[in-house]
PDB file of N, CA and C in Angstrom:
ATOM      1  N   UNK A   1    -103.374  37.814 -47.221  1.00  0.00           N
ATOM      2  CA  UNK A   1    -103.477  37.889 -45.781  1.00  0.00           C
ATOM      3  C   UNK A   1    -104.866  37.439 -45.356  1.00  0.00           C
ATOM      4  N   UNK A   2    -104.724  36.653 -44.633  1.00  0.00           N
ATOM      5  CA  UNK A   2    -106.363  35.679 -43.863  1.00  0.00           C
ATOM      6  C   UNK A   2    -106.991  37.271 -42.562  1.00  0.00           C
ATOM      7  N   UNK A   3    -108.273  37.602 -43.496  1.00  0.00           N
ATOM      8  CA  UNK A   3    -108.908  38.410 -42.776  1.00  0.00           C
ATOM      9  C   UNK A   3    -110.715  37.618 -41.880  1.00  0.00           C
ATOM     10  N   UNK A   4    -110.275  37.513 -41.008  1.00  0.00           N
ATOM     11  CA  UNK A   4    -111.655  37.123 -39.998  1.00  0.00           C
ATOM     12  C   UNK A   4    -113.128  37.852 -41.040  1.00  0.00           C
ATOM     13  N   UNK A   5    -113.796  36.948 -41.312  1.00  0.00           N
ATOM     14  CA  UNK A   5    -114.913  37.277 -42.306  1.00  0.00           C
ATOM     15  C   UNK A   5    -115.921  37.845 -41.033  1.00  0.00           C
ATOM     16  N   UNK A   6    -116.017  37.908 -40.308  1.00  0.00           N
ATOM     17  CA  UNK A   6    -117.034  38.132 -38.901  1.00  0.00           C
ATOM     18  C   UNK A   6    -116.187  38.118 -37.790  1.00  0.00           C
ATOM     19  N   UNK A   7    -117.081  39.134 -36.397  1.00  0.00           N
ATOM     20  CA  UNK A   7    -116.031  39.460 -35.356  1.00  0.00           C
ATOM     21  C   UNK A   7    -116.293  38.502 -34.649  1.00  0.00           C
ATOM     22  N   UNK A   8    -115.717  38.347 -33.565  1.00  0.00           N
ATOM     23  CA  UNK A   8    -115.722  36.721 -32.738  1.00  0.00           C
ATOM     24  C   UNK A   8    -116.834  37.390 -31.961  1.00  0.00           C
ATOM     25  N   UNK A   9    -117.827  36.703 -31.349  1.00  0.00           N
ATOM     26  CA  UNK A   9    -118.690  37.091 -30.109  1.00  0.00           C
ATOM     27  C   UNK A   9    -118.218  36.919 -28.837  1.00  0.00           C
ATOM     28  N   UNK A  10    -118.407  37.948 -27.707  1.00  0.00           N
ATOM     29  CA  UNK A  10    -117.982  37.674 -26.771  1.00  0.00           C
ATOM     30  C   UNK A  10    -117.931  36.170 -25.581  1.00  0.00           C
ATOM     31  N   UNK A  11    -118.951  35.433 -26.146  1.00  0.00           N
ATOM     32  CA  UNK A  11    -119.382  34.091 -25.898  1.00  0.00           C
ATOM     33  C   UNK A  11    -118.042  33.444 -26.504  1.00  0.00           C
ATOM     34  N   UNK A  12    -117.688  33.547 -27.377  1.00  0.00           N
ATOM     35  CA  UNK A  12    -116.992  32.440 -28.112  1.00  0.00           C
ATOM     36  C   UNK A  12    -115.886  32.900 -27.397  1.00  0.00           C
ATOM     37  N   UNK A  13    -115.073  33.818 -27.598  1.00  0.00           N
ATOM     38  CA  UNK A  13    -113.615  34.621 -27.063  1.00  0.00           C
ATOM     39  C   UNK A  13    -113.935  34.061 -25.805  1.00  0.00           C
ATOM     40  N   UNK A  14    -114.827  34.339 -24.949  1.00  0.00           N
ATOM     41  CA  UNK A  14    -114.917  33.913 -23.286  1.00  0.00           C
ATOM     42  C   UNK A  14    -114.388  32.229 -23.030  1.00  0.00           C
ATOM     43  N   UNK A  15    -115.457  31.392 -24.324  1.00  0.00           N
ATOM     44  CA  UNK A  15    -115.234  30.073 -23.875  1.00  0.00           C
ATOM     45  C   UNK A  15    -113.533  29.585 -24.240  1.00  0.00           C
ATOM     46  N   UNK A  16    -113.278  30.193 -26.011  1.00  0.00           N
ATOM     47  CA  UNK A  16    -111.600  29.912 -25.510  1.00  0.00           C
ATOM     48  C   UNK A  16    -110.831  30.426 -24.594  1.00  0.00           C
ATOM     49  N   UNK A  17    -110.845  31.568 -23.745  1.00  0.00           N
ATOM     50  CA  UNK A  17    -110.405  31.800 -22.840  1.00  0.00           C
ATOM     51  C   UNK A  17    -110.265  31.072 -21.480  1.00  0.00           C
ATOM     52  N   UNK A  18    -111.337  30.663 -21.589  1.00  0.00           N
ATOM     53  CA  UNK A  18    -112.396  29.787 -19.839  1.00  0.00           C
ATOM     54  C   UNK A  18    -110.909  28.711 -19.587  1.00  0.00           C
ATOM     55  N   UNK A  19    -110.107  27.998 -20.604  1.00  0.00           N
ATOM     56  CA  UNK A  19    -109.089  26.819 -20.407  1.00  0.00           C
ATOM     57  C   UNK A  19    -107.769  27.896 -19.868  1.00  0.00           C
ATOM     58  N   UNK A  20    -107.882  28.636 -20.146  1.00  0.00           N
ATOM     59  CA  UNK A  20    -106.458  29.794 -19.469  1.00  0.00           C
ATOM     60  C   UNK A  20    -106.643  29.714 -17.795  1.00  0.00           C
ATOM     61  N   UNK A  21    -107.668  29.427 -17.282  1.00  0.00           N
ATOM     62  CA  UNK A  21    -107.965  29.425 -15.792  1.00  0.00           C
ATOM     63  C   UNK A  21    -108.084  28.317 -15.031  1.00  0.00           C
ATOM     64  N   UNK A  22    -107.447  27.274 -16.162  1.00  0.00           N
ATOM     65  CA  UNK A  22    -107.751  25.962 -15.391  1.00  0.00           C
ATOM     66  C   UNK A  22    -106.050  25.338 -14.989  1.00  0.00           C
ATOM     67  N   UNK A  23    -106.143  25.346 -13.435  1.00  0.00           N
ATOM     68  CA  UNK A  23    -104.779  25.004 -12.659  1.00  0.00           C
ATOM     69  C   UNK A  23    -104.774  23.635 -12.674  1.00  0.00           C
ATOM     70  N   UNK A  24    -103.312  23.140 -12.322  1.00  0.00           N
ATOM     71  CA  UNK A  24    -102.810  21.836 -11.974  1.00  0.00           C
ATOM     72  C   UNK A  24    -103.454  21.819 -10.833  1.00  0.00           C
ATOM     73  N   UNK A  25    -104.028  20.423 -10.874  1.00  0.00           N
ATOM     74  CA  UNK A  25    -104.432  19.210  -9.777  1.00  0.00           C
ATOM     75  C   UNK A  25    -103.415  19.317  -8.643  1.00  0.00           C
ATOM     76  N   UNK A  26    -104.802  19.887  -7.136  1.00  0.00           N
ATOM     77  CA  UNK A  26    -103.952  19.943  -6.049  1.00  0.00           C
ATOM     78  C   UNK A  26    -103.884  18.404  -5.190  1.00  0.00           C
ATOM     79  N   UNK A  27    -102.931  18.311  -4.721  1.00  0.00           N
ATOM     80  CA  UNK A  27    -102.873  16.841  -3.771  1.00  0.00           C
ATOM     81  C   UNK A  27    -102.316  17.373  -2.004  1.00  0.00           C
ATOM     82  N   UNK A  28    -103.284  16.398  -1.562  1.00  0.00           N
ATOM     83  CA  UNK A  28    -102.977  16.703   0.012  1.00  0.00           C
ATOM     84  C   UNK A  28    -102.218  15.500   0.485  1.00  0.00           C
ATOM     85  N   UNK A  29    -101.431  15.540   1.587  1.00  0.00           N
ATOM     86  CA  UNK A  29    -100.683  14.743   2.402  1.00  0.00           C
ATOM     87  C   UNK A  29    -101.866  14.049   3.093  1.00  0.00           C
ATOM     88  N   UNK A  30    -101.962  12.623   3.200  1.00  0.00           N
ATOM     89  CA  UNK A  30    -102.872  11.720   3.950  1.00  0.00           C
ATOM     90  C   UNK A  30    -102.059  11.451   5.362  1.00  0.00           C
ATOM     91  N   UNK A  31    -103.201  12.103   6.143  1.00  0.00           N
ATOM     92  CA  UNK A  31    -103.030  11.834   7.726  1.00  0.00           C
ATOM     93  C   UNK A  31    -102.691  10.626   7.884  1.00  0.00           C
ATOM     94  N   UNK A  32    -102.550   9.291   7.599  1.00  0.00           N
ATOM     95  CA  UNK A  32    -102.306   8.307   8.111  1.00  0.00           C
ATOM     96  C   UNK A  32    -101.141   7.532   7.593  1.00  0.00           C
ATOM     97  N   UNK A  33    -100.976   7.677   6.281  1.00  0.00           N
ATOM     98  CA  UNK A  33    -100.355   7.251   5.601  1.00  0.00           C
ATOM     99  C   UNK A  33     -98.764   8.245   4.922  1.00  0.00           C
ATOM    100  N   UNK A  34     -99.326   9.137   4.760  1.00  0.00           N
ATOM    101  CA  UNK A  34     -98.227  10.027   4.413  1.00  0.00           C
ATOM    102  C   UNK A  34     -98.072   9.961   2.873  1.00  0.00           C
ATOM    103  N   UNK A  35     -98.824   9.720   2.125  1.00  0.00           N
ATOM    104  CA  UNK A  35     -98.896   9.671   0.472  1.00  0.00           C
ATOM    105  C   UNK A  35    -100.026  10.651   0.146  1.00  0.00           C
ATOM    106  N   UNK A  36     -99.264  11.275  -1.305  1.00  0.00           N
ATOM    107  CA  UNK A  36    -100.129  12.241  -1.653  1.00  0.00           C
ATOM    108  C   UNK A  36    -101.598  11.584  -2.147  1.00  0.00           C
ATOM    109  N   UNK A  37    -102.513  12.108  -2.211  1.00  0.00           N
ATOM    110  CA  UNK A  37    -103.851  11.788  -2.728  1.00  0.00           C
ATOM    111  C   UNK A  37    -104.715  13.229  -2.674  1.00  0.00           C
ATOM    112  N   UNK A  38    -105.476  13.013  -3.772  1.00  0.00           N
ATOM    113  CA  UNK A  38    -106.712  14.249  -4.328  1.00  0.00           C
ATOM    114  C   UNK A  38    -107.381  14.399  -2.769  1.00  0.00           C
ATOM    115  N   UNK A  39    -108.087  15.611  -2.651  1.00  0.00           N
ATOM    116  CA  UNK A  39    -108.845  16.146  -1.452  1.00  0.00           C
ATOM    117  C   UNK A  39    -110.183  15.472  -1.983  1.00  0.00           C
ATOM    118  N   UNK A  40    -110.843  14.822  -0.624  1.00  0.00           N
ATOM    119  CA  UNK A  40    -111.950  14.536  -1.133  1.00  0.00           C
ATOM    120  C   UNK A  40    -112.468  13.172  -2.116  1.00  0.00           C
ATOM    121  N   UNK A  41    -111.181  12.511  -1.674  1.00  0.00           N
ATOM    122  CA  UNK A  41    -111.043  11.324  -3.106  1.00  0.00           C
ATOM    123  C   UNK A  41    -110.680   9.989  -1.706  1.00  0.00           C
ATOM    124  N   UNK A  42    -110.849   8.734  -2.307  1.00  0.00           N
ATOM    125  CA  UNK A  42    -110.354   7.433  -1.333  1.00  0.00           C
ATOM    126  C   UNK A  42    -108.648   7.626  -1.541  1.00  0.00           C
ATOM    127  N   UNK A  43    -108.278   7.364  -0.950  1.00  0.00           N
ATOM    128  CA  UNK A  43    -106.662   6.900  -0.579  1.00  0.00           C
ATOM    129  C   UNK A  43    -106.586   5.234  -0.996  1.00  0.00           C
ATOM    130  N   UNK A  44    -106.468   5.156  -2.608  1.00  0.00           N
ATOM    131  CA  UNK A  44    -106.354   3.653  -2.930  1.00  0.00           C
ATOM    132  C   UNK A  44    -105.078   2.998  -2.483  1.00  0.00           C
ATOM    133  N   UNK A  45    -104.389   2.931  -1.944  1.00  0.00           N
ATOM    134  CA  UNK A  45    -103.549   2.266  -1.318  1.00  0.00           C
ATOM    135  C   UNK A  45    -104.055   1.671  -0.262  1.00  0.00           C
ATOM    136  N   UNK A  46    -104.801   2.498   0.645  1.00  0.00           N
ATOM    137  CA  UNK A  46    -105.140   1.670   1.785  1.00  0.00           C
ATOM    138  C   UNK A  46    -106.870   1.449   2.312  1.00  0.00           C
ATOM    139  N   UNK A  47    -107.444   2.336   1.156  1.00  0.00           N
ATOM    140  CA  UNK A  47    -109.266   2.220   1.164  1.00  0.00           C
ATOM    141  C   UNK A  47    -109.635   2.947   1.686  1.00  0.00           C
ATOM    142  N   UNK A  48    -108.806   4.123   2.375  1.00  0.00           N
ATOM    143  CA  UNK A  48    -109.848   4.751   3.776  1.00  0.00           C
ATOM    144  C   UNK A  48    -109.987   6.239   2.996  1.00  0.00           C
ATOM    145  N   UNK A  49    -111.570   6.252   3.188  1.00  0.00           N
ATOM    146  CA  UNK A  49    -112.072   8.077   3.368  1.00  0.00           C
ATOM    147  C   UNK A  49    -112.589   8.408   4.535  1.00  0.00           C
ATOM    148  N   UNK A  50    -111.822   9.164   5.120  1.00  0.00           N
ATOM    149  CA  UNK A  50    -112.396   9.980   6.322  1.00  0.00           C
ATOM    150  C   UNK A  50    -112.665   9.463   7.240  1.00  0.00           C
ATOM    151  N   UNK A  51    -111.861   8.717   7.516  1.00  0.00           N
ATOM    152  CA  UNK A  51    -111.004   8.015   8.905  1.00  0.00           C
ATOM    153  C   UNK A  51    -112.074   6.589   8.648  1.00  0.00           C
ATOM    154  N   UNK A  52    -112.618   5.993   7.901  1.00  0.00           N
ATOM    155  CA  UNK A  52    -113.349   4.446   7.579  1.00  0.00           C
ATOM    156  C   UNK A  52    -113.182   4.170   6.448  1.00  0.00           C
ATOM    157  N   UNK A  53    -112.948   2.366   6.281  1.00  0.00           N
ATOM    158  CA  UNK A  53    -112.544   1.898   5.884  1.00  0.00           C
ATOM    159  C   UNK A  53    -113.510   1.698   4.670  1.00  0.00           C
ATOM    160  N   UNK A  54    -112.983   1.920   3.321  1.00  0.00           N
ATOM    161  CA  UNK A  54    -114.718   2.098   2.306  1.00  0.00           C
ATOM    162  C   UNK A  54    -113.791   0.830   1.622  1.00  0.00           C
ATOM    163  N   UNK A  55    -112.667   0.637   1.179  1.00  0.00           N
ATOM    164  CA  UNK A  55    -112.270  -0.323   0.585  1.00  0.00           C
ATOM    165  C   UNK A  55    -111.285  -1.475   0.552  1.00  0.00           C
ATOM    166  N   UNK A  56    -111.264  -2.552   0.652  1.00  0.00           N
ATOM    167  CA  UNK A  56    -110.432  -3.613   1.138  1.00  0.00           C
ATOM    168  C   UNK A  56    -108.814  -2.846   0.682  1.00  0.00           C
ATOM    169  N   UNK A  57    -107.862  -2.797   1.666  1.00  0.00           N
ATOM    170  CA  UNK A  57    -106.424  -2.569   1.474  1.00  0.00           C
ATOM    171  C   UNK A  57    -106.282  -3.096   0.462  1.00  0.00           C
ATOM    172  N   UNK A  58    -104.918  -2.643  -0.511  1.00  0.00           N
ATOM    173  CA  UNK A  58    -104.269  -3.362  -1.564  1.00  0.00           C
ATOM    174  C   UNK A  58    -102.712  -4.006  -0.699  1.00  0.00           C
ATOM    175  N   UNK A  59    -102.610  -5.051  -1.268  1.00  0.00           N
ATOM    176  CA  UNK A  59    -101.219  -5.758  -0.484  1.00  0.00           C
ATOM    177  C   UNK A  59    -100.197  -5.267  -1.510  1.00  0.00           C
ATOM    178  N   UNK A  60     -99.167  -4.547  -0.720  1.00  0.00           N
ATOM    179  CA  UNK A  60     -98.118  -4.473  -1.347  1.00  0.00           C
ATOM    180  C   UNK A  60     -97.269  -5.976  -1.641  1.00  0.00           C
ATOM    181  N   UNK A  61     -97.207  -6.054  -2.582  1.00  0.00           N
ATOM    182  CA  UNK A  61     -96.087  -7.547  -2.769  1.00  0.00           C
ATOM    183  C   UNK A  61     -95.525  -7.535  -4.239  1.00  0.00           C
TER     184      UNK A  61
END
């Protein structure tokens, strides 16, 4: 039977734990467009953060 030669430190137990608290990626509805996209992120479909235009549109075709 595999016996732990030393007790875990509370540091170590904490950091494997720390990934138990990490949630799925939230996405918001874009005011203009109506496609999901990250909060806080460009809307690559159409370039815009926060109502201006930061990047040339992509053409759908």
């Amino acid at each position: 039977m595999a016996v732990p030669k030393k007790k875990v430190s509370r540091m170590k137990r904490g950091q494997r734990r720390s990934a138990d608290a990490i949630a799925a990626p939230t996405y918001v509805e874009d005011k203009n467009s109506g496609e999901l996209r990250r909060p806080h992120h460009i809307d690559m479909k159409t370039g815009m953060y926060r109502g201006r235009q930061v990047l040339p549109a992509k053409n759908a075709e």
